[in-house]
C-alpha atoms as a PDB file:
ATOM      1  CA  UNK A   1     172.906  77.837 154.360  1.00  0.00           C
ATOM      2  CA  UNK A   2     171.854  81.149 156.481  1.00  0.00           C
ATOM      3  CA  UNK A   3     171.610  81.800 160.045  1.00  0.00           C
ATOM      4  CA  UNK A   4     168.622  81.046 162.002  1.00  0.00           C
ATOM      5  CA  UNK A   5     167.450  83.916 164.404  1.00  0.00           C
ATOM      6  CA  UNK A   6     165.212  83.709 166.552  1.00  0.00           C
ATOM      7  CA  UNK A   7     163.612  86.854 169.232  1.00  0.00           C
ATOM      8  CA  UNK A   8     161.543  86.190 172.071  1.00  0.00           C
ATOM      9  CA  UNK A   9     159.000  88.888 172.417  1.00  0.00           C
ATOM     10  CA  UNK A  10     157.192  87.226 175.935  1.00  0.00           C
ATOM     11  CA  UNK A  11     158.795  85.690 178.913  1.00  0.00           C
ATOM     12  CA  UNK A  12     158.229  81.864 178.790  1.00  0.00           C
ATOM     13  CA  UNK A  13     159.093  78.455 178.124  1.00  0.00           C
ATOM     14  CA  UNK A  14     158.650  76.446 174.713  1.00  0.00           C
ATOM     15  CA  UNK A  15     160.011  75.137 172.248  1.00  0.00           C
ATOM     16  CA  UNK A  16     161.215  75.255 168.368  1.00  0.00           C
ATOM     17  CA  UNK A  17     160.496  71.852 166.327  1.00  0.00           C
ATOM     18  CA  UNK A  18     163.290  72.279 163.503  1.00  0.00           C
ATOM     19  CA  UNK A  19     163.119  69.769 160.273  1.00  0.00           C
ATOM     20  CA  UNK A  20     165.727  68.720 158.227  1.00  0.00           C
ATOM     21  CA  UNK A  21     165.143  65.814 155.761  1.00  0.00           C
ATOM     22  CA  UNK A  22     163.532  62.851 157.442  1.00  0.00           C
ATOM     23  CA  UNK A  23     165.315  64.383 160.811  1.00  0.00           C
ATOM     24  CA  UNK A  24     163.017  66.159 163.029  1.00  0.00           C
ATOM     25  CA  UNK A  25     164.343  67.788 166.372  1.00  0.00           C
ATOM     26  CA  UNK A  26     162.158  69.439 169.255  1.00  0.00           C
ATOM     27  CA  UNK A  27     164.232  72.064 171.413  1.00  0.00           C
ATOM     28  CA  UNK A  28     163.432  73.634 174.360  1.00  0.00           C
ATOM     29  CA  UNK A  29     163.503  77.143 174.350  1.00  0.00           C
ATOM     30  CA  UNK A  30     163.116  79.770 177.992  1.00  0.00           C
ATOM     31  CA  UNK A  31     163.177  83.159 176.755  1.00  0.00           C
ATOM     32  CA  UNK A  32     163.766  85.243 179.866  1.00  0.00           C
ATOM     33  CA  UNK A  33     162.652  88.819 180.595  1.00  0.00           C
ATOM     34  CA  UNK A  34     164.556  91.979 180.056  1.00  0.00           C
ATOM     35  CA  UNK A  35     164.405  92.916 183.649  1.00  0.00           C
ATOM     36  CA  UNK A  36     167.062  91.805 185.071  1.00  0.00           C
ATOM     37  CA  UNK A  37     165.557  92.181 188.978  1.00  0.00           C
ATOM     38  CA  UNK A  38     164.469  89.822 191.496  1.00  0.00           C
ATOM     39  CA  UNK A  39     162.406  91.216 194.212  1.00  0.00           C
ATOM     40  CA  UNK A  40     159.172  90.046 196.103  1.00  0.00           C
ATOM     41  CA  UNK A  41     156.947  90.098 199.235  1.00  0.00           C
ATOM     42  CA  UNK A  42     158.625  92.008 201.708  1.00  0.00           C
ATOM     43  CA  UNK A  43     157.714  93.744 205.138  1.00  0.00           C
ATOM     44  CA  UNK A  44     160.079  96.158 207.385  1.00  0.00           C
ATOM     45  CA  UNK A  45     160.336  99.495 209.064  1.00  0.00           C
ATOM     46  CA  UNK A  46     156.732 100.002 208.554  1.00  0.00           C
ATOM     47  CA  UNK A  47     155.890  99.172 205.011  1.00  0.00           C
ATOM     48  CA  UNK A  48     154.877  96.121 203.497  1.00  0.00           C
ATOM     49  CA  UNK A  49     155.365  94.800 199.656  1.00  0.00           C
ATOM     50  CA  UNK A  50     152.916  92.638 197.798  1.00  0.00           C
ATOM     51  CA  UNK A  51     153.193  91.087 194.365  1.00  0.00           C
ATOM     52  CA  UNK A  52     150.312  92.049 191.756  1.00  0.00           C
ATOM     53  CA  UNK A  53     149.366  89.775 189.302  1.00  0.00           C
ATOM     54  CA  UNK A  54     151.067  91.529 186.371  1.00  0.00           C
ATOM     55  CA  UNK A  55     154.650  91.434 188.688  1.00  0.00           C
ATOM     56  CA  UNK A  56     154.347  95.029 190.189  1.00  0.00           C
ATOM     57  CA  UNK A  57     155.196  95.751 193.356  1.00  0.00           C
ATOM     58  CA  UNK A  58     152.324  96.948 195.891  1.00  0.00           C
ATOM     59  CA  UNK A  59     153.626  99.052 198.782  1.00  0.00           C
ATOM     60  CA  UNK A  60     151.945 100.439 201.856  1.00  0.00           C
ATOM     61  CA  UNK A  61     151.925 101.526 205.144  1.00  0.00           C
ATOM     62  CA  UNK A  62     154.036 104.399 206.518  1.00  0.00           C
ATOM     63  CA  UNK A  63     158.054 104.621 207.101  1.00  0.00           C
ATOM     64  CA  UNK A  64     159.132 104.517 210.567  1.00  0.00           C
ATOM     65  CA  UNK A  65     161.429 107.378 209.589  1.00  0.00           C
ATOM     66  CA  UNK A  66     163.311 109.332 206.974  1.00  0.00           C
ATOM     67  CA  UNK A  67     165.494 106.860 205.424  1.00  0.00           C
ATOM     68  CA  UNK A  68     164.190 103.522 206.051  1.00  0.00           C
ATOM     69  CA  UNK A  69     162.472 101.130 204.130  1.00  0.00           C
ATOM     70  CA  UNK A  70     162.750  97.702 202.074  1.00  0.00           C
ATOM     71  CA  UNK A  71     165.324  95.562 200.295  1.00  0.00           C
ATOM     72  CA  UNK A  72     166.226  92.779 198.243  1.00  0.00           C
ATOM     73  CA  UNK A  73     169.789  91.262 197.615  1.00  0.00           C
ATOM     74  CA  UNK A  74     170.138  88.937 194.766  1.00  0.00           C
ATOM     75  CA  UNK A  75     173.293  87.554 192.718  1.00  0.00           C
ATOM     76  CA  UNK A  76     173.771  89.905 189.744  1.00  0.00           C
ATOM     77  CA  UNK A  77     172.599  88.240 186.671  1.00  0.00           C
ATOM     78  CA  UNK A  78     175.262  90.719 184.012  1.00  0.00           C
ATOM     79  CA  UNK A  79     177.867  92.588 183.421  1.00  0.00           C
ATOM     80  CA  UNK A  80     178.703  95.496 181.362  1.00  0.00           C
ATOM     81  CA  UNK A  81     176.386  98.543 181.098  1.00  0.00           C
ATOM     82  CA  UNK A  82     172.536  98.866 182.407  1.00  0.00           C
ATOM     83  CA  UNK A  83     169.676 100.974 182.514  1.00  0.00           C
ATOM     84  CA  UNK A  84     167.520 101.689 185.314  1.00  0.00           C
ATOM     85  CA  UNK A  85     164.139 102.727 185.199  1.00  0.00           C
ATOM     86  CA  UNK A  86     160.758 102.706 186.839  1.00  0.00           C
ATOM     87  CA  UNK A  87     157.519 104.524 188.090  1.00  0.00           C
ATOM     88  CA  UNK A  88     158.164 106.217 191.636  1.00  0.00           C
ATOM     89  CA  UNK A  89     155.687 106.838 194.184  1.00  0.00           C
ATOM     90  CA  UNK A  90     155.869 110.140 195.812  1.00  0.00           C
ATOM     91  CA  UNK A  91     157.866 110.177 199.084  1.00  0.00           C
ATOM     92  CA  UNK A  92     159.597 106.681 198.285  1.00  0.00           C
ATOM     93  CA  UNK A  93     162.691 106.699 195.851  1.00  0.00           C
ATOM     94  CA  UNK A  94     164.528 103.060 194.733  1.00  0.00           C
ATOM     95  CA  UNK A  95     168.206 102.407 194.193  1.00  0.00           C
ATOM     96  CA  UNK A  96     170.243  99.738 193.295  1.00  0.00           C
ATOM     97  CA  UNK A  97     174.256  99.533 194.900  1.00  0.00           C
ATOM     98  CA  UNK A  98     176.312  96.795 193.671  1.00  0.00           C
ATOM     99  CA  UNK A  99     178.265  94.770 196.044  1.00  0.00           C
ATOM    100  CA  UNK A 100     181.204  92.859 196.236  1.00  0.00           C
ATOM    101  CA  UNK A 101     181.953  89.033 198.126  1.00  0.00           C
ATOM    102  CA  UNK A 102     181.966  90.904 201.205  1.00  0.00           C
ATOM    103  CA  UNK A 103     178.978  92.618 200.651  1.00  0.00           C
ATOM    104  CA  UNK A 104     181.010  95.778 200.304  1.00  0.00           C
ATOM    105  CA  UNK A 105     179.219  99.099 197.969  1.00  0.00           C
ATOM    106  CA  UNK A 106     181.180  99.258 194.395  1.00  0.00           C
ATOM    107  CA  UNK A 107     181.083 102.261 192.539  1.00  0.00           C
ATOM    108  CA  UNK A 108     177.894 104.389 192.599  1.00  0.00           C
ATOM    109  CA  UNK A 109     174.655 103.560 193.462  1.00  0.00           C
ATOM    110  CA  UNK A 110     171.748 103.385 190.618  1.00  0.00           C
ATOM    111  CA  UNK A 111     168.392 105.673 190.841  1.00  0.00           C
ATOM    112  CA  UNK A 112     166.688 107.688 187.905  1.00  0.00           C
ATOM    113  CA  UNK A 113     169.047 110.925 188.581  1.00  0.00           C
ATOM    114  CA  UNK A 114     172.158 108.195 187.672  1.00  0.00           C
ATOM    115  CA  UNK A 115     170.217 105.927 185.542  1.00  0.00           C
ATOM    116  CA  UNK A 116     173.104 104.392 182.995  1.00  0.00           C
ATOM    117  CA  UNK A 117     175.897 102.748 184.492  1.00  0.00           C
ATOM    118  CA  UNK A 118     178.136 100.325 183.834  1.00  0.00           C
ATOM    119  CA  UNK A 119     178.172  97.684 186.507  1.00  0.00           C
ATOM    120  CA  UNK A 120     181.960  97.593 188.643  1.00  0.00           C
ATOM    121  CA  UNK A 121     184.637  94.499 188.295  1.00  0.00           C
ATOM    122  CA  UNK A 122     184.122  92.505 191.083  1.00  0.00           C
ATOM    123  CA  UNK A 123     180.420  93.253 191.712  1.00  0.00           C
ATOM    124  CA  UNK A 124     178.665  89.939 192.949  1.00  0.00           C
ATOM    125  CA  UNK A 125     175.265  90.866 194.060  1.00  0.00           C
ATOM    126  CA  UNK A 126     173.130  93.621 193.364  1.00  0.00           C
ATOM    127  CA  UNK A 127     171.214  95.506 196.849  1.00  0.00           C
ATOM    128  CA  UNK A 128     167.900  96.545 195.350  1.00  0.00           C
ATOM    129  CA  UNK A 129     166.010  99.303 197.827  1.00  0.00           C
ATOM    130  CA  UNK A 130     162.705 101.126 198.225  1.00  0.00           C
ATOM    131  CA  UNK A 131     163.156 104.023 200.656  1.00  0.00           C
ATOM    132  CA  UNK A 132     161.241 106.732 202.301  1.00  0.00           C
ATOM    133  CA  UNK A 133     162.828 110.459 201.097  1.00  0.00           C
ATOM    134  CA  UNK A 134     160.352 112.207 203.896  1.00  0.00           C
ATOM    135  CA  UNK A 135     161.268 114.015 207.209  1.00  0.00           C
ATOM    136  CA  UNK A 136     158.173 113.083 208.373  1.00  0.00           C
ATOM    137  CA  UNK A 137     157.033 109.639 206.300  1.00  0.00           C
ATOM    138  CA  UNK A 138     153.293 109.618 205.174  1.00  0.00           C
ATOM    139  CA  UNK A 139     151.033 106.594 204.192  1.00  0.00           C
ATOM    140  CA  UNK A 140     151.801 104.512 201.234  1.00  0.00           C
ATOM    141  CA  UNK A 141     149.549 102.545 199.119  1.00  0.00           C
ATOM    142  CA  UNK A 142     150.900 102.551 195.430  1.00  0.00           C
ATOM    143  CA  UNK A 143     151.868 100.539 192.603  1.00  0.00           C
ATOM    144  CA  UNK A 144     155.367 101.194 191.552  1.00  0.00           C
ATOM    145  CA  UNK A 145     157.099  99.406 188.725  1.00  0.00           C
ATOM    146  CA  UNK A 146     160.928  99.471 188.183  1.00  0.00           C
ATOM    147  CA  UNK A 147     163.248  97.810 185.340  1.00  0.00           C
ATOM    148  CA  UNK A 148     166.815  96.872 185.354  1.00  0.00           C
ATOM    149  CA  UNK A 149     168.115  95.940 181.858  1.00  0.00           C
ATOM    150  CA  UNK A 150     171.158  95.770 179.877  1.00  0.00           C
ATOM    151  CA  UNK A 151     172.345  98.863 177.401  1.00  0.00           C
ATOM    152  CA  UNK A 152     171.333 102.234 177.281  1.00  0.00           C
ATOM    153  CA  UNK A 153     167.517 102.548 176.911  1.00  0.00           C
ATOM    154  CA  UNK A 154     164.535 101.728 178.596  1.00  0.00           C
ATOM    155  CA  UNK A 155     162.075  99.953 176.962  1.00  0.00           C
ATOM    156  CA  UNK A 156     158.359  99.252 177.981  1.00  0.00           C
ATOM    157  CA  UNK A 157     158.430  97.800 181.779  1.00  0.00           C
ATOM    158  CA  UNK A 158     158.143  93.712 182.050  1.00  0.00           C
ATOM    159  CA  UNK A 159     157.913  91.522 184.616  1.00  0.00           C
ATOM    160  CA  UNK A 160     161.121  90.022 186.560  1.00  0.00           C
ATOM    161  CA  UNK A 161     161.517  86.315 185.864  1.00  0.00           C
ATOM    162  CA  UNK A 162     162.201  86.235 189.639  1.00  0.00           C
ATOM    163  CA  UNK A 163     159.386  88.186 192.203  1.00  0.00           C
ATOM    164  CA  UNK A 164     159.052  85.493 195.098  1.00  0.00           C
ATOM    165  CA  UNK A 165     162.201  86.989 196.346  1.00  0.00           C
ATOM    166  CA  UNK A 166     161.772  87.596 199.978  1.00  0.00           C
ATOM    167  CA  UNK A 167     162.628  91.150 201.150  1.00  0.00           C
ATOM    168  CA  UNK A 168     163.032  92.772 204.686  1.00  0.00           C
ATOM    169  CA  UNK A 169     162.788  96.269 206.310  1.00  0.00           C
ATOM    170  CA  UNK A 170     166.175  98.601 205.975  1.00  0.00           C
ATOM    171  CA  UNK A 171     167.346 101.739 207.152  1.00  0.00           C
ATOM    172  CA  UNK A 172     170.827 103.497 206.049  1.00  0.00           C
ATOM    173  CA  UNK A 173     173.703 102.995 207.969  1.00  0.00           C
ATOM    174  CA  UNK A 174     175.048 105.852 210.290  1.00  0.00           C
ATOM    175  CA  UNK A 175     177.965 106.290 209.828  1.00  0.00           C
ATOM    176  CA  UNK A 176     178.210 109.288 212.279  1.00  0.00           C
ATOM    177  CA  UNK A 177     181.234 107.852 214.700  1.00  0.00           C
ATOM    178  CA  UNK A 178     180.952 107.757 218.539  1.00  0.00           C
ATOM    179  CA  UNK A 179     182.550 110.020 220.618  1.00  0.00           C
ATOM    180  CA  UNK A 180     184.504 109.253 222.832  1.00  0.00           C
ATOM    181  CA  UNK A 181     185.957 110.314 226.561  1.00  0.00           C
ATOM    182  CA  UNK A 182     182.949 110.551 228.091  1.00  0.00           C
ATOM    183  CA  UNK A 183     181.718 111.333 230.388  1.00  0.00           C
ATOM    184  CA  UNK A 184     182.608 114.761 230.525  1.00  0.00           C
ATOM    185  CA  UNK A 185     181.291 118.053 232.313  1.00  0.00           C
ATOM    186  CA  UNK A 186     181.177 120.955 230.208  1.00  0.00           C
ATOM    187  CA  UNK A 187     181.278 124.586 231.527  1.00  0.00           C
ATOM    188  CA  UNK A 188     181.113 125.604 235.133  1.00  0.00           C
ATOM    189  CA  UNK A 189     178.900 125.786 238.369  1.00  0.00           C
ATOM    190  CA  UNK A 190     178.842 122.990 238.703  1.00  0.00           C
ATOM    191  CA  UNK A 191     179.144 122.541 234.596  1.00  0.00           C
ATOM    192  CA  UNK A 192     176.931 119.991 231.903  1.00  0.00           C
ATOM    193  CA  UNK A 193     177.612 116.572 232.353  1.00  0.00           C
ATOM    194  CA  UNK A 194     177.544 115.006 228.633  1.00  0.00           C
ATOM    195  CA  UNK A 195     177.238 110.915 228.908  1.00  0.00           C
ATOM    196  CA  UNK A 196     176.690 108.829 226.436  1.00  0.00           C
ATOM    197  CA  UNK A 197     172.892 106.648 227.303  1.00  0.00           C
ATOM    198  CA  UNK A 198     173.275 104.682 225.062  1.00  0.00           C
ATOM    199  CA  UNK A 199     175.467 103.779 221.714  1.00  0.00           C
ATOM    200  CA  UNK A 200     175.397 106.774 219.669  1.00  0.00           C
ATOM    201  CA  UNK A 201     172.972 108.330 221.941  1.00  0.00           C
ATOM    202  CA  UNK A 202     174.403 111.644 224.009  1.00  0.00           C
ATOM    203  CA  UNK A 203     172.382 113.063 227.286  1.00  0.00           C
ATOM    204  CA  UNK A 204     173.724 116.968 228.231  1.00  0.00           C
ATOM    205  CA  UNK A 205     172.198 117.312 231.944  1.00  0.00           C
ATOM    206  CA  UNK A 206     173.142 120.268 234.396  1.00  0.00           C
ATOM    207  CA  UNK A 207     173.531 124.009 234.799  1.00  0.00           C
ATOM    208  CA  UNK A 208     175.234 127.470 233.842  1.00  0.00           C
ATOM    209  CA  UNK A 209     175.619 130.674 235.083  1.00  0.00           C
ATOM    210  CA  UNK A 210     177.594 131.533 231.950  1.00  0.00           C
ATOM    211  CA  UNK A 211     177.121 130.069 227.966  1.00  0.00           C
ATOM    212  CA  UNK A 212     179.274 126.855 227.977  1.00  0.00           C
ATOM    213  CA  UNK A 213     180.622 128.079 224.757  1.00  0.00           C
ATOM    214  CA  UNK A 214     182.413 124.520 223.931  1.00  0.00           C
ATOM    215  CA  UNK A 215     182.506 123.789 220.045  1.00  0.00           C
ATOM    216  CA  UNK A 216     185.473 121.357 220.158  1.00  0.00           C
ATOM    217  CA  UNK A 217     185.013 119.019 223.476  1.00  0.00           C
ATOM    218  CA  UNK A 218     183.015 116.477 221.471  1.00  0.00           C
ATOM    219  CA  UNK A 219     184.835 115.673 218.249  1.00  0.00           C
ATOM    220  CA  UNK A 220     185.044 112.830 216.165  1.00  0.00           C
ATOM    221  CA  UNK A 221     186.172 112.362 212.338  1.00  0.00           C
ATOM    222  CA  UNK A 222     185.208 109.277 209.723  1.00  0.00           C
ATOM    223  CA  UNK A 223     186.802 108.871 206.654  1.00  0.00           C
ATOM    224  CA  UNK A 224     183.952 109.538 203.514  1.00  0.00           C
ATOM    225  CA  UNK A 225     184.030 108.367 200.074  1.00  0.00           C
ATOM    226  CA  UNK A 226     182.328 111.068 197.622  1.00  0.00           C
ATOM    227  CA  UNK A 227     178.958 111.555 197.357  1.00  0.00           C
ATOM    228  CA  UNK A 228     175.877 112.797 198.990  1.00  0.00           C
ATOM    229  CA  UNK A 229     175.513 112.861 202.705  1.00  0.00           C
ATOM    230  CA  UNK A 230     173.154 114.592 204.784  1.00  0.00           C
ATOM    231  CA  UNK A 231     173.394 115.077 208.791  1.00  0.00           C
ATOM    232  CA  UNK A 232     169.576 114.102 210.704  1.00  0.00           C
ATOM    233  CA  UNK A 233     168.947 113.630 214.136  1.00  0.00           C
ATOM    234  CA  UNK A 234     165.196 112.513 215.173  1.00  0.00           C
ATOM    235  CA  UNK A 235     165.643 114.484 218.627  1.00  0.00           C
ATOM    236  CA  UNK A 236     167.338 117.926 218.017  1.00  0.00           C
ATOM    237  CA  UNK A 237     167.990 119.093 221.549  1.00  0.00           C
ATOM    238  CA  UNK A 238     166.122 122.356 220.397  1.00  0.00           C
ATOM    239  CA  UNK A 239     166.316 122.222 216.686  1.00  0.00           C
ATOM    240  CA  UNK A 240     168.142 121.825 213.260  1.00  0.00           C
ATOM    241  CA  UNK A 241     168.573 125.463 212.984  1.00  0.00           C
ATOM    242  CA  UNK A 242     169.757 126.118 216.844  1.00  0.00           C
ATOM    243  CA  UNK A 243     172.865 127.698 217.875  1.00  0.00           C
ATOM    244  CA  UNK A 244     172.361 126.165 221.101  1.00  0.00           C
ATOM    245  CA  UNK A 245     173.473 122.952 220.774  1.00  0.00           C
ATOM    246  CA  UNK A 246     174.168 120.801 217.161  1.00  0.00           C
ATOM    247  CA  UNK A 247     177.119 119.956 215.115  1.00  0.00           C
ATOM    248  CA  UNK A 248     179.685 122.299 212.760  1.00  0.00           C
ATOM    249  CA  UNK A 249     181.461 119.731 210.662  1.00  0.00           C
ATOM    250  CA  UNK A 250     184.618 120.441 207.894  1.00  0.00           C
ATOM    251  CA  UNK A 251     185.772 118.315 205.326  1.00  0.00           C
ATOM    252  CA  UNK A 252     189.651 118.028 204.010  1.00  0.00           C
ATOM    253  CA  UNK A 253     189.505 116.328 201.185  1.00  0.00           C
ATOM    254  CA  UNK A 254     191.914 113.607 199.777  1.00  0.00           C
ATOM    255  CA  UNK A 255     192.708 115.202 196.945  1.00  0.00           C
ATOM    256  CA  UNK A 256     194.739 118.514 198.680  1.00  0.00           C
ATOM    257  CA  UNK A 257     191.875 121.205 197.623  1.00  0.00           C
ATOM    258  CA  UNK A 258     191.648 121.898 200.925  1.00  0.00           C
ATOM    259  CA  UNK A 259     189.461 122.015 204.087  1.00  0.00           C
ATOM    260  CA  UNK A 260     185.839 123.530 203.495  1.00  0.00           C
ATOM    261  CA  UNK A 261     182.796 123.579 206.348  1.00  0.00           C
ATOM    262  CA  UNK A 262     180.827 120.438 205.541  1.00  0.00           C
ATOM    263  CA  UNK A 263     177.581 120.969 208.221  1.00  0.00           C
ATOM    264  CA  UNK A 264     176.087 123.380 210.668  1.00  0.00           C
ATOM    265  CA  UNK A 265     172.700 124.491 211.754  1.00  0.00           C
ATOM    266  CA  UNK A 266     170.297 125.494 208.792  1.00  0.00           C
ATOM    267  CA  UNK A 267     172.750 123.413 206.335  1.00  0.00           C
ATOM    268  CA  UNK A 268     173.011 120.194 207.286  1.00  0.00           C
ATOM    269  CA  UNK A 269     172.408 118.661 204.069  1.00  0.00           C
ATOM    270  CA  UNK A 270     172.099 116.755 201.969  1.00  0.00           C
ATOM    271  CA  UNK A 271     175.200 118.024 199.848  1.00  0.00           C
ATOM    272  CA  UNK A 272     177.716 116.283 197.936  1.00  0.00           C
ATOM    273  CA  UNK A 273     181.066 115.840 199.575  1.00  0.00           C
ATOM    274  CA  UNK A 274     184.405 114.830 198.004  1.00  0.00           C
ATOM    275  CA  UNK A 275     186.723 112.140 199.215  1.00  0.00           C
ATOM    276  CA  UNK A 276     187.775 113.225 202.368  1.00  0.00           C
ATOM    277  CA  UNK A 277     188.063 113.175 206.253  1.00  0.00           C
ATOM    278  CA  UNK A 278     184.585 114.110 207.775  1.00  0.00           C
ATOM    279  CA  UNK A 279     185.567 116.170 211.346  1.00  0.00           C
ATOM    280  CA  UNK A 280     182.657 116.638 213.160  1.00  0.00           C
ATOM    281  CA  UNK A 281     181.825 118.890 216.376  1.00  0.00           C
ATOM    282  CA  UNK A 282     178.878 118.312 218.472  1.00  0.00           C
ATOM    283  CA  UNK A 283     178.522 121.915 220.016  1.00  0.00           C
ATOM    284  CA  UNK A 284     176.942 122.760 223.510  1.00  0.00           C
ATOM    285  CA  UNK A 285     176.719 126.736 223.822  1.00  0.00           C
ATOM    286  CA  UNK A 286     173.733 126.693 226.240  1.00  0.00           C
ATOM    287  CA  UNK A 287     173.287 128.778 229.953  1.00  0.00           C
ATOM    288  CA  UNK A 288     170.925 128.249 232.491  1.00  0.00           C
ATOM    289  CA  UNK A 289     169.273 124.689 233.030  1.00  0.00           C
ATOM    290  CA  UNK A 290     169.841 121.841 230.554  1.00  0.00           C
ATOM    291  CA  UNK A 291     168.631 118.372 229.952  1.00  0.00           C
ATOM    292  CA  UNK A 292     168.179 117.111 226.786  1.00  0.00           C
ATOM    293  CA  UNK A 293     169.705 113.805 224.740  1.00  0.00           C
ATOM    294  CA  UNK A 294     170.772 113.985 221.176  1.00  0.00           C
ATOM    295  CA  UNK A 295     171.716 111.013 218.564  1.00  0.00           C
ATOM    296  CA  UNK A 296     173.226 112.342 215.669  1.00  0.00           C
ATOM    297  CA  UNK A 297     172.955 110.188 212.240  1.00  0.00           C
ATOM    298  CA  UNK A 298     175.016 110.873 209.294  1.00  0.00           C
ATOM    299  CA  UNK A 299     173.857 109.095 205.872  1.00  0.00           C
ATOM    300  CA  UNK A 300     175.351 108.698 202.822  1.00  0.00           C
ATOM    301  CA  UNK A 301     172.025 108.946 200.428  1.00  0.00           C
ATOM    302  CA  UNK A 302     173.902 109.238 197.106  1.00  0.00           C
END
């Protein structure tokens, strides 16, 4: 007697009536989707997700900055390999990171430039995020449509099983350490006085006859693991291309290739980075009058 196969073409619940003799049996049947995401309403750092009728997502509003946005955790529904794929809207990208028990980043994250993975041992949940790409964030209201699924090809987008999932707003970490032994006067008659106004947050107040001309008093290192990082700062004391004050950073990578410059003014990013130890120099090389505040934010976007 052959096999009995059966595809499910729809999302759905019902059921297969199989006859044999005088026996009769009714069996249930739930044929899930293909897209193996959960996401839903959400609302956070300015933008707000709605659920169409056909299980898009609707986003609007505008960012509250480069970098932040909306998420969605959920317990991750497969293993082995998966394809990611979607419809963007301009200024936003998505990407998924798997995590482990902790809630710790395995492996790479997914977006369209890294679409076929295979998903890390260990992974328990997956970290699904909409973020804004823009130095200066402009309104949203789009449709945007995005499929998880297992294998190597994207087929024609479907709706999650799951899109009551409640979201929130997110913003990537910065990782950019504090620095520390301050306060501390830079320079001379009477000198800059660099304290720290708040976590993360530097203030560089006083006066100079002469440039300061410090590029190592204010240096801090964090251990990276590869990928892409870029160096931002919503309040450049003058700007990202100054000389005046701003941050040279090198990189000595784990694997002995040796130390290269990381960051400095006009390159701050983003760039891919090995493995490595980050060392990073906030600058001051100012005369005359000073008073400005700084708070320096390193992401890892990649």
């Amino acid at each position: 007697m052959g096999a009995l196969s059966i595809t499910g073409i729809k999302p759905g619940s019902t059921s297969l009536k199989l006859t044999a003799g005088k026996i009769t049996k009714t069996v249930p049947i739930t044929v899930l989707s293909r897209n193996l995401l959960s996401y839903g309403p959400a609302s956070g750092s300015g933008l707000t997700a709605t659920v169409n009728s056909d299980g898009s997502l609707h986003v609007t509003g505008t960012a509250t900055g480069q970098w932040r946005g909306l998420s969605w955790t959920f317990p991750c529904p497969v293993q082995g390999t998966v394809k990611l794929s979607g419809t963007s809207i301009a200024g936003l990208s998505f990407n998924i990171k798997c995590l482990d028990a902790k809630g710790q980043q395995l492996g790479d994250q997914m977006n369209l430039g890294n679409s076929v993975m295979a998903i890390p041992a260990g992974t328990v949940s997956l970290f699904l995020n909409v973020i804004s790409t823009e130095a200066t964030p402009t309104a949203k209201d789009s449709d945007i449509r995005i499929q998880l699924e297992s294998g190597t090809t994207a087929h024609d987008w479907m709706r999650p099983d799951n899109t009551s999932l409640r979201g929130g707003g997110y913003e990537l970490a910065n990782l950019y350490p504090r620095v520390t032994g301050l306060p501390k006067t830079l320079g001379t008659d009477p000198g800059v006085m660099v304290t720290e106004s708040s976590p993360g947050t530097y203030r560089f107040k006083g006066s100079t006859t002469q440039k300061v001309d410090s590029w190592d008093s204010l240096t801090c290192s964090v251990h990276v693991d590869a990928g892409t990082y870029t160096l931002d700062a919503s309040d450049w004391p003058y700007d990202s291309s100054s000389w005046l004050i701003g941050i040279q950073s090198t990189l000595t990578p784990d694997d002995g290739s040796g130390q290269t410059i990381a960051f400095e003014p006009r390159g701050y990013g983003p760039r891919p980075l090995k493995a490595g130890t980050l060392t990073l120099n906030i600058f001051v090389n100012t005369t005359g009058e000073v008073d400005k505040t700084f708070t320096p934010r390193l992401y890892k976007i990649d």
